[in-house]
Each structure stands twice: as C-alpha cells, then as structure tokens.
Protein backbone atom coordinates (compact mmCIF):
# COMPACT_ATOMS: atom_id res chain seq x y z
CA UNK A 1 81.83 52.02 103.16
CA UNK A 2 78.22 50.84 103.45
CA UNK A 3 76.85 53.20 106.76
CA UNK A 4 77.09 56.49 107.64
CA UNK A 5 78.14 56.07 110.69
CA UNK A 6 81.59 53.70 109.32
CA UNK A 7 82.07 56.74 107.29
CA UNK A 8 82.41 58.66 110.24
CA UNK A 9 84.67 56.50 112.20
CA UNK A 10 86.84 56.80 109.18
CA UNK A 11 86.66 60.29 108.98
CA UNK A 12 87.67 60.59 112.47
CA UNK A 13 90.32 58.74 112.07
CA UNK A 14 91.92 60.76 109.43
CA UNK A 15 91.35 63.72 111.62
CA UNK A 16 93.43 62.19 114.23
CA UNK A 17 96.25 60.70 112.27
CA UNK A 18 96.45 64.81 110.98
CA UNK A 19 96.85 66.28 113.73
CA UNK A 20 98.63 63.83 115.26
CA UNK A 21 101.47 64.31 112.04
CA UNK A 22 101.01 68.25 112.61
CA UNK A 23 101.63 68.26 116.51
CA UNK A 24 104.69 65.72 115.71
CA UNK A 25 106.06 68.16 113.32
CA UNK A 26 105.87 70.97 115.64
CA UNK A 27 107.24 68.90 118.28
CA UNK A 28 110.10 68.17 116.01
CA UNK A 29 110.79 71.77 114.35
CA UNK A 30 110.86 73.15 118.32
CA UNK A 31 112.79 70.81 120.17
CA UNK A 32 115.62 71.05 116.83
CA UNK A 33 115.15 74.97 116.38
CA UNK A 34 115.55 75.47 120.05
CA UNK A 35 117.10 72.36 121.38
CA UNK A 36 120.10 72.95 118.90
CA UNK A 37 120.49 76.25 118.88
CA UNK A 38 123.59 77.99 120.59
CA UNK A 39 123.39 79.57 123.99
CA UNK A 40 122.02 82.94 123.91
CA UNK A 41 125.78 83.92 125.62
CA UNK A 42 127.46 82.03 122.84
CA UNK A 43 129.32 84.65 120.41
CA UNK A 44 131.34 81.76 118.19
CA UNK A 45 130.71 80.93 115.26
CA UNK A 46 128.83 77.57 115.23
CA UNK A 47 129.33 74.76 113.13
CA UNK A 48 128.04 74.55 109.81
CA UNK A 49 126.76 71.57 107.86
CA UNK A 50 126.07 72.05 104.25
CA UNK A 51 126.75 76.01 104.70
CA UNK A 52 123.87 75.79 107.60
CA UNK A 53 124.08 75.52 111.37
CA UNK A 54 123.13 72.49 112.58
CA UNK A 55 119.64 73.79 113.98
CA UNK A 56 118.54 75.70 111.23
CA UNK A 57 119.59 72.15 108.72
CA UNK A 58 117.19 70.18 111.01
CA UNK A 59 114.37 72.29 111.85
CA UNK A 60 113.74 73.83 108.36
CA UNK A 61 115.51 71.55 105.80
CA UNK A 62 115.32 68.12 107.21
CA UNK A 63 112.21 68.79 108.93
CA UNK A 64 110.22 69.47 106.50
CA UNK A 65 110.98 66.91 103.88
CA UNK A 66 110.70 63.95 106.64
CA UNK A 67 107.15 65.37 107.42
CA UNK A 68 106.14 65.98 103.69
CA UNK A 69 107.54 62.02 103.33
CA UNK A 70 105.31 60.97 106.07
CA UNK A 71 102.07 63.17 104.87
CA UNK A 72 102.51 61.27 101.63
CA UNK A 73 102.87 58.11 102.70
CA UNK A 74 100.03 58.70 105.66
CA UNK A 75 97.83 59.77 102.17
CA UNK A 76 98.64 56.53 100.79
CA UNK A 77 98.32 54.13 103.54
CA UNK A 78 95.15 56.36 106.35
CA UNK A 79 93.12 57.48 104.29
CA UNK A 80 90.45 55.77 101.71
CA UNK A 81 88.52 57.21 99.31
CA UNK A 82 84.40 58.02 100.51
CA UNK A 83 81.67 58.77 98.25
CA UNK A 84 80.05 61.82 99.54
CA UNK A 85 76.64 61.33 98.15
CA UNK A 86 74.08 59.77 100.80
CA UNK A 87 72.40 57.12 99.65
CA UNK A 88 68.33 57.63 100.73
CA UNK A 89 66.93 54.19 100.06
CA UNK A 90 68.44 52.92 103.12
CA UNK A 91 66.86 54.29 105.98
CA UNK A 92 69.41 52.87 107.96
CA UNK A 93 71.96 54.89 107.44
C-alpha cells in the first residue's frame, strides 16, 4: 500500500467486515437462543440433541464454531498486512 489514504480505505474496510461478522453473530446466537427456545408455558421436557436442547446446541455450540470458522477465514481472505511506519520523503502521503 503506497498512500496513506489507501491505507485507510483498507483499514475501514476491515472495520466493517468486523462488525459486520460481530452483529451477524449476535443476530444468529438471538434469533437461535430465543427463536428455539420453548414457550415460557411449556413444562415438557424438550428434545435433546447430543444431551442438549436444540437452542442451547445452536446458539452456544454451533454458533460459535461457525463464527470462529468465518473470523478465520475473514483473517485470511479481508485483511492484508500494513506497515505502520509513515514514510516522510513523500510529501504526498
């Protein structure tokens, strides 16, 4: 990355592609924590999967390894490597 300002753009672009990944995962661990939990009148026992219920497997199991998948590969594939030194000569930068 040659000027400043490209370092920047990158920079912001990383910000957005993490918080867009965070708000996703709250999305996700919300709508499956709530969304598949029983009714509050509900007294039965509830299904389990894997000795879990169901919303409790996909909000804080599943959830979390998708989104620790996705950070990874989001490291790999976003973001780039920037020098952090500023380079003076250049007084375009």
């Amino acid at each position: 990355m040659k000027t400043l300002s490209a370092r920047y753009r990158q920079a912001h672009k990383e910000a957005r592609w993490a918080i867009g990944l965070a708000l996703a995962y709250f999305l996700w661990w919300y709508l499956s924590a709530y969304g598949l939990a029983p009714a509050i009148g509900d007294l039965s026992m509830p299904t389990l999967y894997f000795g879990f219920p169901l919303w409790f497997l996909m909000s804080c199991i599943i959830g979390p390894i998708i989104f620790t998948v996705m950070c990874g590969v989001m490291v790999k594939v976003i973001y780039r490597d920037l020098p952090l030194d500023i380079n003076h000569e250049d007084p375009h930068e």
